[in-house]
Protein backbone atom coordinates (compact mmCIF):
# COMPACT_ATOMS: atom_id res chain seq x y z
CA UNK A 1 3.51 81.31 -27.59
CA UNK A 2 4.85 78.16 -29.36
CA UNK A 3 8.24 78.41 -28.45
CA UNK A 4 6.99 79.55 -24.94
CA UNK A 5 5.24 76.02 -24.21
CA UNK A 6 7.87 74.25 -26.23
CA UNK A 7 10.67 75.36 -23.79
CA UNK A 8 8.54 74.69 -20.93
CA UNK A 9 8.01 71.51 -21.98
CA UNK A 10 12.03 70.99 -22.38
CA UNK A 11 12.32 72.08 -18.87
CA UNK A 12 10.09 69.75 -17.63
CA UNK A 13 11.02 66.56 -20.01
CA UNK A 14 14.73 67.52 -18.27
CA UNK A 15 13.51 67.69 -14.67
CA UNK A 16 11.58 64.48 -14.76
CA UNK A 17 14.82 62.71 -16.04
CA UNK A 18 17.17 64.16 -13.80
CA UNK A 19 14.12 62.56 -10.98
CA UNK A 20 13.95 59.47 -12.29
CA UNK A 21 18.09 59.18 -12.22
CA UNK A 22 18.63 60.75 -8.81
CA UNK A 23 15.75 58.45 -7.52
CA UNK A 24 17.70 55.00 -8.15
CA UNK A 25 20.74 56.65 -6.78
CA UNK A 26 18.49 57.56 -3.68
CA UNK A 27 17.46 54.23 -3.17
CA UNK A 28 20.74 52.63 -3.41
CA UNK A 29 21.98 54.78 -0.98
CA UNK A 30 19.14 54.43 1.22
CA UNK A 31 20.29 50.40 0.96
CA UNK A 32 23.07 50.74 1.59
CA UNK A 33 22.99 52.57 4.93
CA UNK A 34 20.18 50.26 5.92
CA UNK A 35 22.32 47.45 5.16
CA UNK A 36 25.62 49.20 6.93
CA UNK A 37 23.16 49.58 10.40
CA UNK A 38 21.75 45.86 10.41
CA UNK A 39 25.58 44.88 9.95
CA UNK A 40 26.38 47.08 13.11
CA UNK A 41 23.45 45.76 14.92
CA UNK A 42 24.66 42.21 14.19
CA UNK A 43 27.90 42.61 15.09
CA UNK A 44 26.82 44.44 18.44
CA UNK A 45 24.45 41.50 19.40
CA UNK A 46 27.61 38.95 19.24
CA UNK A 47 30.25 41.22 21.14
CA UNK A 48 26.71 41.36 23.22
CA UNK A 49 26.41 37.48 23.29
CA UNK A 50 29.60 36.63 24.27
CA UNK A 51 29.63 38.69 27.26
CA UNK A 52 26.32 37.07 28.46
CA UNK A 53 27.46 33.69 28.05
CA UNK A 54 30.42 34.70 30.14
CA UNK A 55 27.97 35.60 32.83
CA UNK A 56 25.88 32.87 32.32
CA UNK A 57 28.61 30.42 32.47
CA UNK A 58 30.16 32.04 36.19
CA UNK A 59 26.35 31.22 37.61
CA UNK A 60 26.98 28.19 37.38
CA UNK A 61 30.53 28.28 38.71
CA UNK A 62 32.34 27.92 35.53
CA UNK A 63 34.52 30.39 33.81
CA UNK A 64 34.79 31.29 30.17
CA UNK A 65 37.58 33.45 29.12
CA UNK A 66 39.87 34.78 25.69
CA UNK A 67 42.50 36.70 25.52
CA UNK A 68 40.88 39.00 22.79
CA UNK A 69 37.92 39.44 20.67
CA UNK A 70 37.91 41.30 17.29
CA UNK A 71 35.07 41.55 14.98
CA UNK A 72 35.01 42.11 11.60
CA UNK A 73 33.88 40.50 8.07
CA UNK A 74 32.00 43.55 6.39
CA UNK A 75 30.19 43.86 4.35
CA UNK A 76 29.77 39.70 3.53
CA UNK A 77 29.37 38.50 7.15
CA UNK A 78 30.10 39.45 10.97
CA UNK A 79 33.26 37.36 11.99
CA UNK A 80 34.42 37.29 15.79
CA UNK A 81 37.88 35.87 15.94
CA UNK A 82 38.25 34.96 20.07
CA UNK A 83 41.83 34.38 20.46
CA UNK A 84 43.05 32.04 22.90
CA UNK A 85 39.65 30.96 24.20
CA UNK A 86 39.19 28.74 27.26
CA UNK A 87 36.07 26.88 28.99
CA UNK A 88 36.31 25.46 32.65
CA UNK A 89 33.18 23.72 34.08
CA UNK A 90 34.04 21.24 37.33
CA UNK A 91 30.58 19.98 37.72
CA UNK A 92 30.60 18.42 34.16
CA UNK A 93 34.72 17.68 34.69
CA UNK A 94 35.35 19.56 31.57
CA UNK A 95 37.78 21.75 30.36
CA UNK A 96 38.68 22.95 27.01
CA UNK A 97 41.23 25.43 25.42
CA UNK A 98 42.42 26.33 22.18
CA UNK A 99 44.73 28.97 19.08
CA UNK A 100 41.59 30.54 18.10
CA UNK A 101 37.79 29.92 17.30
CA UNK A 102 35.69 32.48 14.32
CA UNK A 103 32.27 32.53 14.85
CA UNK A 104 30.79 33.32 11.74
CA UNK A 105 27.06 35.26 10.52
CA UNK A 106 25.63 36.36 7.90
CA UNK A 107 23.86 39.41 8.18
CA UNK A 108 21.11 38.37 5.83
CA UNK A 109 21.02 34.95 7.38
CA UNK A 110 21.27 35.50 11.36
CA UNK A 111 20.25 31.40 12.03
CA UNK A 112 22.89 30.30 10.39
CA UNK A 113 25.83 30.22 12.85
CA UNK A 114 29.30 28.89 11.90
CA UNK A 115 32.25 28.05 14.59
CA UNK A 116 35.99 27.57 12.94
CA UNK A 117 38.59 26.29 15.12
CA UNK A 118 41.49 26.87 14.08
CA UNK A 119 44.81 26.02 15.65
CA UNK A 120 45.72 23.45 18.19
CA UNK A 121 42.27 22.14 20.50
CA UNK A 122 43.36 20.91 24.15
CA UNK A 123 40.05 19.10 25.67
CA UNK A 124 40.40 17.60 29.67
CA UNK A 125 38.06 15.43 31.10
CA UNK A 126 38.52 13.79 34.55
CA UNK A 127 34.79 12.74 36.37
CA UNK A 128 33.38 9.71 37.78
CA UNK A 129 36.85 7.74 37.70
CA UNK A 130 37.58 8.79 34.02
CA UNK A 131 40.57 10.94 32.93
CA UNK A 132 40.80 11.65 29.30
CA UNK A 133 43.03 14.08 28.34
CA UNK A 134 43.67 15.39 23.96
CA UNK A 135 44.51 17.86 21.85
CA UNK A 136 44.17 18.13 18.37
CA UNK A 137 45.00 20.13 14.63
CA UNK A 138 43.00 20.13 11.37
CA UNK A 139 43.15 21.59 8.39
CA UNK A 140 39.53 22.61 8.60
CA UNK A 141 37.41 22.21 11.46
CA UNK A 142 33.83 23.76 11.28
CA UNK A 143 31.07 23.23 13.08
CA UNK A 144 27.70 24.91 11.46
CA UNK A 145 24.46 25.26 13.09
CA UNK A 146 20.79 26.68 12.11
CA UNK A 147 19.37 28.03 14.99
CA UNK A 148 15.32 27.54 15.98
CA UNK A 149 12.34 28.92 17.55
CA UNK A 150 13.53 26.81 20.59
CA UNK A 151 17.28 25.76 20.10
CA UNK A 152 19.29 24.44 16.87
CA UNK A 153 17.76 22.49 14.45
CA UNK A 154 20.77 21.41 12.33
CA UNK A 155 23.92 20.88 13.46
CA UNK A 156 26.68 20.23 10.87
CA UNK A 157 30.41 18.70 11.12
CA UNK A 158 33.22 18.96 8.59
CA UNK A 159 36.91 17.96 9.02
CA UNK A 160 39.54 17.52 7.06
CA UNK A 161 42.96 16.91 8.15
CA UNK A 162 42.40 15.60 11.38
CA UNK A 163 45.41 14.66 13.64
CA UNK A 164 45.18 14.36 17.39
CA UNK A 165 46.92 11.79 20.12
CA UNK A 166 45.73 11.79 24.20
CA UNK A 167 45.30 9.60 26.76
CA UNK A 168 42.04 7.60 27.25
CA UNK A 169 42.34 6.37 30.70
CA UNK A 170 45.91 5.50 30.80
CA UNK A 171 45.66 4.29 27.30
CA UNK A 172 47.67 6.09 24.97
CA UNK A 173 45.78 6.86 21.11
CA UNK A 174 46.96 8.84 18.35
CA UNK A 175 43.80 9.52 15.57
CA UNK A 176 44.14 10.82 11.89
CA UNK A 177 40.90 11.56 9.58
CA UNK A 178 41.34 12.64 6.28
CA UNK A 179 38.37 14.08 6.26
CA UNK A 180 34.77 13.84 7.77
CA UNK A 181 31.31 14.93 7.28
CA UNK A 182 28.24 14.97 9.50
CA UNK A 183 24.95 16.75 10.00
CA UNK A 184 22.00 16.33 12.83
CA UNK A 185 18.71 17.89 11.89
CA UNK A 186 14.98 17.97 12.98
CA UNK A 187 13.21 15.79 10.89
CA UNK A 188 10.46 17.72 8.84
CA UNK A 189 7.68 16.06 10.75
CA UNK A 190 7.62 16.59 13.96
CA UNK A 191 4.90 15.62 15.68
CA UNK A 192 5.76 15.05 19.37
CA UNK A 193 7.79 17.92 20.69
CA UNK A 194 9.26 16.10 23.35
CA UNK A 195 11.27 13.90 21.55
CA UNK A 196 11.63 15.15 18.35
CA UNK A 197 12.82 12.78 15.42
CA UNK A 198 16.67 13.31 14.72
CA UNK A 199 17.99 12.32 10.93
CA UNK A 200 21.82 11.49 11.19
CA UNK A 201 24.32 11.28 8.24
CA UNK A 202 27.82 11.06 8.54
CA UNK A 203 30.87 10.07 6.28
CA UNK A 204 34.24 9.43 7.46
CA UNK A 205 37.00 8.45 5.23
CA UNK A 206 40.51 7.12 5.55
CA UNK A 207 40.28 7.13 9.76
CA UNK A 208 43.79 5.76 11.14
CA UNK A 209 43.80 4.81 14.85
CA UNK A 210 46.48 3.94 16.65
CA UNK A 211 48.19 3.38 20.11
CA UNK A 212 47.43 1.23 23.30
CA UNK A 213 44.41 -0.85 21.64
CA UNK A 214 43.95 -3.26 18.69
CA UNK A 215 41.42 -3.43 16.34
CA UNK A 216 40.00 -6.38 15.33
CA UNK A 217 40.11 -5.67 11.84
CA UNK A 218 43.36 -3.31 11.26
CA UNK A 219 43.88 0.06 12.18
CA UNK A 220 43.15 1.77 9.18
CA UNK A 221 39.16 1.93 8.44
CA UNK A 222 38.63 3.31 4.88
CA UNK A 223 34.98 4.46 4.58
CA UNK A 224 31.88 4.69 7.49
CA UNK A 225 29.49 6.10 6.13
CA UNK A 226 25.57 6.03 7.79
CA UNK A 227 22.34 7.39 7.32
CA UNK A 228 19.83 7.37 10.38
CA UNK A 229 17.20 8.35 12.58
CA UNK A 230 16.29 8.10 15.98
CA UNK A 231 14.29 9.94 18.34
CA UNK A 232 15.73 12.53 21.22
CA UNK A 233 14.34 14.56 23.90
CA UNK A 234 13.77 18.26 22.86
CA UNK A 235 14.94 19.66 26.61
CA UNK A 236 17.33 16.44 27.87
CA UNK A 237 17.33 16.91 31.96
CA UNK A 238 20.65 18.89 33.12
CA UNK A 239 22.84 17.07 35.67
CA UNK A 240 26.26 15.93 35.80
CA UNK A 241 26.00 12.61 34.55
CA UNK A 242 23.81 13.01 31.70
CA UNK A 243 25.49 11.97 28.50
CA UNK A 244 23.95 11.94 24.88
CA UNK A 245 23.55 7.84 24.97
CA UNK A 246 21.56 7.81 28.55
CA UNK A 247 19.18 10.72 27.13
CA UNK A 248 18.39 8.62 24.16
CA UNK A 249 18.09 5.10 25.80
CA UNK A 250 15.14 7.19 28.46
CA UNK A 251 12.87 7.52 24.98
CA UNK A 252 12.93 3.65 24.80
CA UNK A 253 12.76 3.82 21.02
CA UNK A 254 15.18 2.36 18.21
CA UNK A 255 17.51 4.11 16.05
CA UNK A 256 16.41 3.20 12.32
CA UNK A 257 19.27 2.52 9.75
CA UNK A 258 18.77 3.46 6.73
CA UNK A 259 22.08 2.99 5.29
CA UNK A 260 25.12 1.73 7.14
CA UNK A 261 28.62 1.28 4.80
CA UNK A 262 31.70 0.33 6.39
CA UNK A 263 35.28 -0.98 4.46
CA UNK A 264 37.49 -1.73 7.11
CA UNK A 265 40.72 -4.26 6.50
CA UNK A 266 38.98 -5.82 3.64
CA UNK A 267 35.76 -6.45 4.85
CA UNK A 268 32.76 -4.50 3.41
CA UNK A 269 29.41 -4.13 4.99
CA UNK A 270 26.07 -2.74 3.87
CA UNK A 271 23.06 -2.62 6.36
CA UNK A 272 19.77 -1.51 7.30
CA UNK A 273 17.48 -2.02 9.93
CA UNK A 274 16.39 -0.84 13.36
CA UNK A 275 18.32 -1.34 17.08
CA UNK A 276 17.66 -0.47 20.30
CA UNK A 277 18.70 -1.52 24.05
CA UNK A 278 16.39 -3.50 26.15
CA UNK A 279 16.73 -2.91 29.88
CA UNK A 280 19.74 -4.15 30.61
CA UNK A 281 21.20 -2.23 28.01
CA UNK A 282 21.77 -5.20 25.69
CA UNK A 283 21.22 -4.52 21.69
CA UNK A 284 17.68 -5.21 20.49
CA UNK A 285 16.34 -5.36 17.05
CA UNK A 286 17.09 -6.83 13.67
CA UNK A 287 19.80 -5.95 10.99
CA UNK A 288 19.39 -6.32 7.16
CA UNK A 289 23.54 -7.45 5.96
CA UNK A 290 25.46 -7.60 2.89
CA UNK A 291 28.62 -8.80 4.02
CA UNK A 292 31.77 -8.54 1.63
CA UNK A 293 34.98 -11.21 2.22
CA UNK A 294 32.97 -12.83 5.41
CA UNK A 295 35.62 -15.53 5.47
CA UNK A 296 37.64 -12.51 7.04
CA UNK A 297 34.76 -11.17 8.91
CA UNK A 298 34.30 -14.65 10.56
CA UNK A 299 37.27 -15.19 11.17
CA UNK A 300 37.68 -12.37 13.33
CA UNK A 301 34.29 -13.06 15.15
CA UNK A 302 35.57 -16.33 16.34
CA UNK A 303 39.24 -15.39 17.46
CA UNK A 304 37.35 -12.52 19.67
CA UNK A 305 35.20 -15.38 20.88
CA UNK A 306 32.35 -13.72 19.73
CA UNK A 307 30.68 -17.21 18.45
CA UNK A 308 30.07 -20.27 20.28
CA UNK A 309 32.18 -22.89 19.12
CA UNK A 310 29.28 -24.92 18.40
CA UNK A 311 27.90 -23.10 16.16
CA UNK A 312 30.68 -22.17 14.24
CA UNK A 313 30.75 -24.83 11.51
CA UNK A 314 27.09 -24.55 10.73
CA UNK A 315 27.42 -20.80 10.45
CA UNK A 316 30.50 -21.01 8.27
CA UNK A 317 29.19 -23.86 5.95
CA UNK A 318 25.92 -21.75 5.93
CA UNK A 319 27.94 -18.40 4.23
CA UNK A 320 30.01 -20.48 2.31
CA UNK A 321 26.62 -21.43 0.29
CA UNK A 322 25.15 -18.24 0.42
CA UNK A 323 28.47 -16.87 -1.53
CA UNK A 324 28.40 -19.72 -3.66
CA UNK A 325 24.41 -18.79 -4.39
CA UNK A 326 24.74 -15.34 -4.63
CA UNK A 327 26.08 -14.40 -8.60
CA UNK A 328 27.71 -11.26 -6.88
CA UNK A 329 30.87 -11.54 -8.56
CA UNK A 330 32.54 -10.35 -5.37
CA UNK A 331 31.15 -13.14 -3.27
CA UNK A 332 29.02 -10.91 -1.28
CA UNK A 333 26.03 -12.52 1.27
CA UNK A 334 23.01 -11.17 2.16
CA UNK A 335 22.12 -12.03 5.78
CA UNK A 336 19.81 -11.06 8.61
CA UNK A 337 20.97 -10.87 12.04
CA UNK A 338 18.36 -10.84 14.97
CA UNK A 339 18.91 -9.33 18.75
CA UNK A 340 16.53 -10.94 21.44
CA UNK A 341 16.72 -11.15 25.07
CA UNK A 342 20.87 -11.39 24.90
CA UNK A 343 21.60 -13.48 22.26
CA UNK A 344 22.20 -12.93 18.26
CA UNK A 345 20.28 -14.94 15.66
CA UNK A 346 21.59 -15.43 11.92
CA UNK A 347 18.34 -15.69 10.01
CA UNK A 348 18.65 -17.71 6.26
CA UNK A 349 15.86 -17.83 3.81
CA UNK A 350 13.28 -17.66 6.26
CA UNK A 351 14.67 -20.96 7.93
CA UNK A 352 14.83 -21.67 11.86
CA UNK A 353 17.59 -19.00 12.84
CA UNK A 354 21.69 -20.15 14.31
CA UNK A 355 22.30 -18.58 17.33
CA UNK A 356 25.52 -16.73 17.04
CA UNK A 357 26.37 -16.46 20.59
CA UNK A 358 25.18 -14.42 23.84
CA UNK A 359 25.18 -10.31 23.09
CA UNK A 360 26.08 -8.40 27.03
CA UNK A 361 25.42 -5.21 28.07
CA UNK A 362 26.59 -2.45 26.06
CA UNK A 363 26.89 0.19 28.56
CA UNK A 364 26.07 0.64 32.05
CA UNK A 365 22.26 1.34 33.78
CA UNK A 366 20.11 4.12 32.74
CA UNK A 367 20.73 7.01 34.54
CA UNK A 368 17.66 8.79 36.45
C-alpha cells in the first residue's frame, strides 16, 4: 500500500510540473498571437486611413495620390512607405510632391505618429499674387506628432542636413541648416478650450541663407534658439486665406518669451518678455535684453534707418556706459525695450525712456 500511494504521488508531483511548464509556454503563445492580431489591426487601420484621406481630400476638390504603398515594420512598429506621394489643393494654392514619406506607429503606442521624408521635397505655392516655388533634401527630416481626444497635442520637428534653394516671388534663395529642433504642445493647463495655451521651443543651429536678399547682420546665423508660449484657437476657421499668424492675432493675446538666444554675425542676444500686435498690426509689449557687441548691433540699426538720427548719440553714449558699468567681461548690456502705439522706447534704470524710432505694421489687416 506504501509503494501504491508513493507512486501515485510521483505521478502527480510529475503532472503538476509538466502544468506549471506548459502553462508559461501557453501564455506566451497566447501573447504572442494577441500581439501578431493588434499588429494586423494596426496596420489595416493605416492602409484604411490613407484611402479615406484620399476621399476626403477629392470632396473638397483636391487630389492626393502615390505611386505605391507598402507596409511593413513587424514586429517593432507598422511602417507605410508611400512612394512618390503628391498633394494638389487649388483653393489653398498648394501643391506638394516628393521621393518618399514613412509614416511610422507603434503598435503599443497608436498616438504617437511619426512622418519621415525622405528624398527630394518639391512644395508650389501661387495665391493671392504670391508664387513661391522650392524643393528641398535632408539628411533627416521627421516630423512627430501625439495625437488627442480632439486633434494633436504635440507636434515635433527635427532636421538635420537641410539644403534647399526656390524662388520667393521672383527672388531667388538657397537655405542650409545643419540641423534643427522644434516641438508645439498643449500646455498642461488648459483651461479655456477655445484657445488653448501653446508652449514653443525651437533650436536652430548653423542656418546659412543666401541669394537675392541681404541680411543685415551676415548670412550665416549660428544659434536661434527660443522658448515660448502663446495662446491659439483649438478649431482655427477654414477658408482660403487663413494663415497661422491671422489665427493667432484674432485671440488678441501676447506671445510670452521665456527665453530668446540668437548669435548672428557677432552679435549675441538674450531676451524675455511678452509681444503682441495692436490693431494695426504694429508690435506691442515690452522686451527684457542682454545685448552682446551692441556697437555692431547699433550700428546696423542706424544704417537700416531704424533710429532717428536724433536720438542716436544719446542712445549710443547711453550703451557705451551701460558696458562700461556692467563687469561682464564680454561687455554685455542689459536693456529694456518698450512697444507703444508705434514707436520703440529704450528704458535705463528706471529713467524717462529714448525713443528709438517709429515701429510700422508688421503684416497686413486681420483677416475675418
Amino acid at each position: 500500500m506504501r509503494n501504491l500511494l508513493a507512486d501515485i504521488w510521483m505521478r502527480l508531483r510529475a503532472g503538476l510540473t509538466a502544468v506549471w511548464v506548459f502553462v508559461p509556454i501557453a501564455l506566451i503563445a497566447l501573447l504572442l498571437a494577441g500581439y501578431t492580431w493588434w499588429w494586423q489591426q494596426v496596420a489595416d487601420g493605416v492602409r484604411s486611413s490613407a484611402g479615406q484621406f484620399q476621399i476626403d481630400q477629392r470632396a473638397q476638390g483636391r487630389e492626393a495620390l502615390w505611386d505605391d504603398l507598402d507596409v511593413s515594420g513587424f514586429p517593432y512598429r507598422v511602417e507605410a512607405q508611400f512612394d512618390a506621394p503628391r498633394i494638389t489643393a487649388p483653393d489653398r494654392g498648394f501643391a506638394w510632391d516628393g521621393k518618399s514619406v514613412v509614416l511610422d506607429v507603434q503598435p503599443l503606442r497608436p498616438r504617437h505618429i511619426g512622418l519621415n521624408f525622405q528624398g527630394h521635397q518639391h512644395l508650389l505655392y501661387a495665391k493671392d499674387g504670391r508664387l513661391i516655388e522650392g524643393g528641398a533634401d535632408a539628411t533627416k527630416a521627421l516630423v512627430s506628432i501625439v495625437a488627442g481626444p480632439s486633434g494633436a497635442e504635440e507636434v515635433g520637428l527635427a532636421i538635420e542636413g537641410l539644403s534647399g534653394q526656390g524662388d520667393w516671388d521672383a527672388r531667388h534663395i538657397e537655405l542650409v541648416v545643419q540641423n534643427a529642433t522644434a516641438t508645439a504642445r498643449l500646455a498642461d493647463e488648459v483651461v479655456d478650450a477655445a484657445t488653448p495655451p501653446i508652449a514653443l521651443t525651437a533650436t536652430l543651429n548653423n542656418i546659412a541663407l543666401r541669394g537675392d536678399l541681404a541680411l543685415p547682420l551676415g548670412p550665416t546665423i549660428t544659434l536661434v534658439d527660443l522658448q515660448a508660449r502663446f495662446k491659439f484657437p483649438g478649431t482655427p476657421a477654414e477658408g482660403a486665406s487663413t494663415t497661422l499668424l491671422a489665427a493667432w492675432r484674432a485671440t488678441h493675446t501676447p506671445i510670452e518669451i521665456l527665453n530668446f538666444n540668437l548669435d548672428w554675425g557677432g552679435v549675441t542676444l538674450v531676451a524675455r518678455g511678452e509681444l503682441k500686435l495692436d490693431a494695426l498690426a504694429r508690435p506691442e509689449g515690452r522686451l527684457q535684453l542682454k545685448i552682446g557687441n551692441h556697437r555692431r548691433l547699433l550700428e546696423v540699426l542706424i544704417a537700416e534707418g531704424w533710429i532717428n538720427p536724433e536720438a542716436q548719440t544719446g542712445i549710443a553714449a547711453a550703451l557705451n556706459t551701460l558696458a562700461f558699468m556692467s563687469g561682464d567681461p564680454e561687455r554685455r548690456v542689459d536693456v529694456a525695450v518698450r512697444f507703444v502705439d508705434g514707436s520703440a522706447y529704450l528704458e535705463f534704470f528706471g529713467l524717462v525712456p529714448i525713443r528709438v524710432g517709429q515701429v510700422g505694421p508688421l503684416f497686413g489687416p486681420i483677416q475675418h
